[in-house]
N, C-alpha and C. Protein backbone atom coordinates (compact mmCIF):
# COMPACT_ATOMS: atom_id res chain seq x y z
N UNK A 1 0.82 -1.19 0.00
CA UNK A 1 0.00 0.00 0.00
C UNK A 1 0.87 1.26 0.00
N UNK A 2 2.17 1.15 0.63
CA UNK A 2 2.52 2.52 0.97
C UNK A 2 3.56 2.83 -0.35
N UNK A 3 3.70 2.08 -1.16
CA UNK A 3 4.68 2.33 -2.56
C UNK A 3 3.43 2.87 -3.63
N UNK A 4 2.17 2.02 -3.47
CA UNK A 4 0.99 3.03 -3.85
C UNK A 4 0.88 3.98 -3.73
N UNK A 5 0.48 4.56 -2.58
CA UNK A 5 1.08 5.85 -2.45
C UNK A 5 1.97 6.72 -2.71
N UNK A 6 2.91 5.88 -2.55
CA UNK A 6 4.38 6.92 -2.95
C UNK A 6 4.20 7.50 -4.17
N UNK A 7 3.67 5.84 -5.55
CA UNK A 7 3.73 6.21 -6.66
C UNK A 7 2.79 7.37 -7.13
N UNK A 8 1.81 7.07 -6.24
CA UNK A 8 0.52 8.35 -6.62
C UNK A 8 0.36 9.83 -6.26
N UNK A 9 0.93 9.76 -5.19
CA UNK A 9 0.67 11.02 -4.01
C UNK A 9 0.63 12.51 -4.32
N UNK A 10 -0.39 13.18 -4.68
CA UNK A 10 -0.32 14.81 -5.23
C UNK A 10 0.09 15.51 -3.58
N UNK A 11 0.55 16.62 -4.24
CA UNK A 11 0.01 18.13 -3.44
C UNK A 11 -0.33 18.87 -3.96
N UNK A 12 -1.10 19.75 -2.85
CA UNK A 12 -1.74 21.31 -3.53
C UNK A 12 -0.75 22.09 -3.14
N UNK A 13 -0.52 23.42 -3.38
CA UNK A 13 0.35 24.57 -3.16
C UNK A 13 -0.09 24.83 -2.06
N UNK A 14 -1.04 24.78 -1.38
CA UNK A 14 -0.99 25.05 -0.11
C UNK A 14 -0.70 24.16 1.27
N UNK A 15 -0.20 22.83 0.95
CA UNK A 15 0.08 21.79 1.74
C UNK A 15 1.75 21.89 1.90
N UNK A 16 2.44 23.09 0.99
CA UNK A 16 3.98 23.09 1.24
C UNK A 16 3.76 24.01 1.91
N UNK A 17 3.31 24.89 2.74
CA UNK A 17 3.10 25.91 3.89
C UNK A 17 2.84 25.14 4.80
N UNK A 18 1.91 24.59 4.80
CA UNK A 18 0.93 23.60 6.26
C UNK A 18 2.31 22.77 6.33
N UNK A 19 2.79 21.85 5.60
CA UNK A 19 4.00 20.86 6.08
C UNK A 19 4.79 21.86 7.07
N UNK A 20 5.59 23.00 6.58
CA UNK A 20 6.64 23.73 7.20
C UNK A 20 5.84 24.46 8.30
N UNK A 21 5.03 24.86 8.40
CA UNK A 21 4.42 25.74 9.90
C UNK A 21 4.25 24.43 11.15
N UNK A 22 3.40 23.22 10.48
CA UNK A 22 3.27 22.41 11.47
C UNK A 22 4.56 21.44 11.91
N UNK A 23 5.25 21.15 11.25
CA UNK A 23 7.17 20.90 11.40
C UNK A 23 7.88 21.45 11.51
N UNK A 24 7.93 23.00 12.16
CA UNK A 24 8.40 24.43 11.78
C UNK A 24 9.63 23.92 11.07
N UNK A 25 9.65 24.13 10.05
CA UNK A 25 10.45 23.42 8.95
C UNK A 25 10.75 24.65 7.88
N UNK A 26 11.61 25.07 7.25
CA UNK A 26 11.81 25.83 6.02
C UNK A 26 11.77 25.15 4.56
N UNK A 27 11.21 24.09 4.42
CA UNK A 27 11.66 22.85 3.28
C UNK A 27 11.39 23.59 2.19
N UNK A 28 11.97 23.40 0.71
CA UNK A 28 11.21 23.89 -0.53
C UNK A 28 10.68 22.95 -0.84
N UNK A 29 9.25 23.14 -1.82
CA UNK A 29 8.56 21.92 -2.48
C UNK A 29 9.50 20.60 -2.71
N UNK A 30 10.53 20.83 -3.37
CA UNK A 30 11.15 19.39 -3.66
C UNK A 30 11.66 18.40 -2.64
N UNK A 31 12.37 19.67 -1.17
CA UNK A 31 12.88 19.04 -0.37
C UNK A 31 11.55 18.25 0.10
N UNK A 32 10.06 19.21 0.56
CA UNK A 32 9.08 18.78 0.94
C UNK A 32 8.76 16.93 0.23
N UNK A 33 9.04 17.14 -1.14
CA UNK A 33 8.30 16.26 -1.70
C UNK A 33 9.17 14.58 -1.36
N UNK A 34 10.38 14.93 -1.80
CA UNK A 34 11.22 14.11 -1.24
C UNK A 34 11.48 13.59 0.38
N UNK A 35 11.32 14.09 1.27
CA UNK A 35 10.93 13.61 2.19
C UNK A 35 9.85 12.77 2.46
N UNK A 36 8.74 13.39 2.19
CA UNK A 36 7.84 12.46 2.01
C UNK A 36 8.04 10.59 1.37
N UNK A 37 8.33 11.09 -0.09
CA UNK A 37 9.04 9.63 -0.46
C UNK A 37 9.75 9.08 0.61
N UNK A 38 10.83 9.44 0.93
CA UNK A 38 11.63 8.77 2.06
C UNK A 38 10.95 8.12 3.04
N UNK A 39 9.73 8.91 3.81
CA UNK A 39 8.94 8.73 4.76
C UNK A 39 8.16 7.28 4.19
N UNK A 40 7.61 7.02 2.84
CA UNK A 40 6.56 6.27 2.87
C UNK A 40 7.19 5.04 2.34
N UNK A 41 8.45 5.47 1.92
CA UNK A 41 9.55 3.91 1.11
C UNK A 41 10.22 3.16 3.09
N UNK A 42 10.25 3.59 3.81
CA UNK A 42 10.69 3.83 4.62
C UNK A 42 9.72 2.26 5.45
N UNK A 43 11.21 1.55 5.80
CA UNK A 43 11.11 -0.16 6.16
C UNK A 43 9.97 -0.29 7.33
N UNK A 44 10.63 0.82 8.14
CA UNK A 44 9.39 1.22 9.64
C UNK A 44 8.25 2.01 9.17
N UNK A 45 8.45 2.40 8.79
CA UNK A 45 7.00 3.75 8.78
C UNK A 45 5.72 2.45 8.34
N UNK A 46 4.61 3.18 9.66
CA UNK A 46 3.37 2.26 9.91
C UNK A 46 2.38 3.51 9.12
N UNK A 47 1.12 2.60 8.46
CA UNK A 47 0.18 2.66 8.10
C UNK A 47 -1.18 2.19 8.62
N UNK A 48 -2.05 3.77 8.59
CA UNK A 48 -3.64 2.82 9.06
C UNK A 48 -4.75 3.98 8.47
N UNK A 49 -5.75 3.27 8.59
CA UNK A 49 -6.59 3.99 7.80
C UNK A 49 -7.99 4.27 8.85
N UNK A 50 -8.28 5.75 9.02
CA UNK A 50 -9.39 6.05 10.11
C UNK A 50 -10.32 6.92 8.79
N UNK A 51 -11.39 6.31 8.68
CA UNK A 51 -12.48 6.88 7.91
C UNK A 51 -11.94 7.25 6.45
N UNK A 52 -11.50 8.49 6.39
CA UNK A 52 -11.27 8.89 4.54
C UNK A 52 -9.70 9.26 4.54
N UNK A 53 -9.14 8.94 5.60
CA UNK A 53 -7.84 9.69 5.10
C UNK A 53 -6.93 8.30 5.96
N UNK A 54 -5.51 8.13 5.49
CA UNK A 54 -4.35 7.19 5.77
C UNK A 54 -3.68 8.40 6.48
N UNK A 55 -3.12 7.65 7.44
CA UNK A 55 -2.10 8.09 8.30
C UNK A 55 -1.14 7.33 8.45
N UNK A 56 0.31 7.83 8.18
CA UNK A 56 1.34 7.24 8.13
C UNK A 56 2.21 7.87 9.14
N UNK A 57 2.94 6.87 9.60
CA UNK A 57 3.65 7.19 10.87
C UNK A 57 5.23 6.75 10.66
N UNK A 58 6.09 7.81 10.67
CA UNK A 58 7.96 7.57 10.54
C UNK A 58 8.23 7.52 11.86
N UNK A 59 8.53 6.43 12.54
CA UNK A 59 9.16 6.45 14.15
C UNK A 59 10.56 6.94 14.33
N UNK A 60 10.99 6.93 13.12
CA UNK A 60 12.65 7.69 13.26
C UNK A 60 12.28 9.17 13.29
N UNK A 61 11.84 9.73 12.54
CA UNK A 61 12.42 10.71 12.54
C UNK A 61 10.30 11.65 13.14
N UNK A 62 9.53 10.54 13.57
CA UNK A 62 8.71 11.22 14.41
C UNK A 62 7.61 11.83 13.75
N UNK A 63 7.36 11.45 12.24
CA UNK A 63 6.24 12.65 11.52
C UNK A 63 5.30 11.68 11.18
N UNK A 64 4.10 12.70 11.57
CA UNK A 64 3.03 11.61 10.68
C UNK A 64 2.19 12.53 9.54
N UNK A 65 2.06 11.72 8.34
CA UNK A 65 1.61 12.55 7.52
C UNK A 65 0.46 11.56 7.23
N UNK A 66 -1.22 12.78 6.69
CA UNK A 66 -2.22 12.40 6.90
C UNK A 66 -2.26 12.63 5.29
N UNK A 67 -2.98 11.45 4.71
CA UNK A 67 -3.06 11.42 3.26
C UNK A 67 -4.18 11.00 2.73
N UNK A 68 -4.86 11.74 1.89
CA UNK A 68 -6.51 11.51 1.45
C UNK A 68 -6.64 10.02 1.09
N UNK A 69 -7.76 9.13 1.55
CA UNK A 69 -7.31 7.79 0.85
C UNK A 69 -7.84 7.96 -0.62
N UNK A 70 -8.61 8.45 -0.90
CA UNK A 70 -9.41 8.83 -1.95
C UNK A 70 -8.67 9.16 -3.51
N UNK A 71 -7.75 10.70 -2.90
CA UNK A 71 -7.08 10.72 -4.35
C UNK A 71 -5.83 10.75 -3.90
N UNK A 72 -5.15 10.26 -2.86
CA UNK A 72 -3.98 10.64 -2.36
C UNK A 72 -2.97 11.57 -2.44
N UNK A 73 -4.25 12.46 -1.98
CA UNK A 73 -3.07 13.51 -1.88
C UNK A 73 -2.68 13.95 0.06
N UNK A 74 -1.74 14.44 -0.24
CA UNK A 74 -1.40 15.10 1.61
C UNK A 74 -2.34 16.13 2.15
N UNK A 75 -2.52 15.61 3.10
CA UNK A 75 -3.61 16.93 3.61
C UNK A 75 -2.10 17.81 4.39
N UNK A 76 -1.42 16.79 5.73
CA UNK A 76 -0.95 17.48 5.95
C UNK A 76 0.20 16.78 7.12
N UNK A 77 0.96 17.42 7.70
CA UNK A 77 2.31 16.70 8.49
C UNK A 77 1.99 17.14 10.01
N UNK A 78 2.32 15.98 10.95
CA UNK A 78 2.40 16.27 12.66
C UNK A 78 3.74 15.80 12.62
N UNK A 79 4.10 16.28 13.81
CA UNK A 79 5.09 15.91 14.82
C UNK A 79 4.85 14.93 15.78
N UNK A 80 4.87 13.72 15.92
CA UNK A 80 4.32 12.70 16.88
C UNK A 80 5.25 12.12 17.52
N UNK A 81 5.15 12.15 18.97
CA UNK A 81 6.69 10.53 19.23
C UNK A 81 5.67 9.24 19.26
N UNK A 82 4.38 9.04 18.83
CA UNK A 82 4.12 7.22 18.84
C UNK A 82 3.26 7.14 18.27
N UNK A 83 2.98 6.27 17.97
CA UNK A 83 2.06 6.03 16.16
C UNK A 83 0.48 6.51 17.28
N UNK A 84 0.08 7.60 16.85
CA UNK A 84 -1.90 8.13 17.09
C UNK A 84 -2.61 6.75 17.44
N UNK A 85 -3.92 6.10 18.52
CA UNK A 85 -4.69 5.23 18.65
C UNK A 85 -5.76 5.96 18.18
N UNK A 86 -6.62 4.85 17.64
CA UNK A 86 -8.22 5.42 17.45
C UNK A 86 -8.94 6.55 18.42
N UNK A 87 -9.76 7.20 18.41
CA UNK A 87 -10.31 7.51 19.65
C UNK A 87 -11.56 7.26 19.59
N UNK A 88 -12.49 6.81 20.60
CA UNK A 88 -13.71 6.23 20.51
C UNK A 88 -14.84 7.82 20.38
């Protein structure tokens, strides 16, 4: 599933702002985009799916990025130290 993704994954122009404010991050689109790849090729990084959107979780380096399941694109990036539980 998550090389699916990789292979598919859009952004909008406004999801390279939301990545860097919520990672206070300076990335440019490419660095943005490439990370991501890294994140979802990535041996650890966990996958799960809550209603319409995938959430993927990098335990190295701590980010979780939330991705439409629909057309896969990024909504958007957290900072997490442990993969999110459901909440009832």
């Amino acid at each position: 599933m998550l090389k699916n993704i990789a292979r598919n994954i859009g952004y909008t122009p406004l999801v390279y702002d939301r990545f860097n404010k919520k990672l206070k991050t300076n990335y440019t689109s490419g660095q943005i985009e490439k990370l991501v790849q890294v994140i979802l090729l990535a041996e650890d990084t966990k996958i799960t799916r809550f209603g319409k959107n995938y959430y993927i979780w990098q335990p190295e380096r701590k980010i979780q990025l939330t991705i439409n399941a629909n057309n896969y694109r990024l909504i958007t990036a957290d900072s997490v130290e442990k993969l999110p539980t459901q909440k009832n």
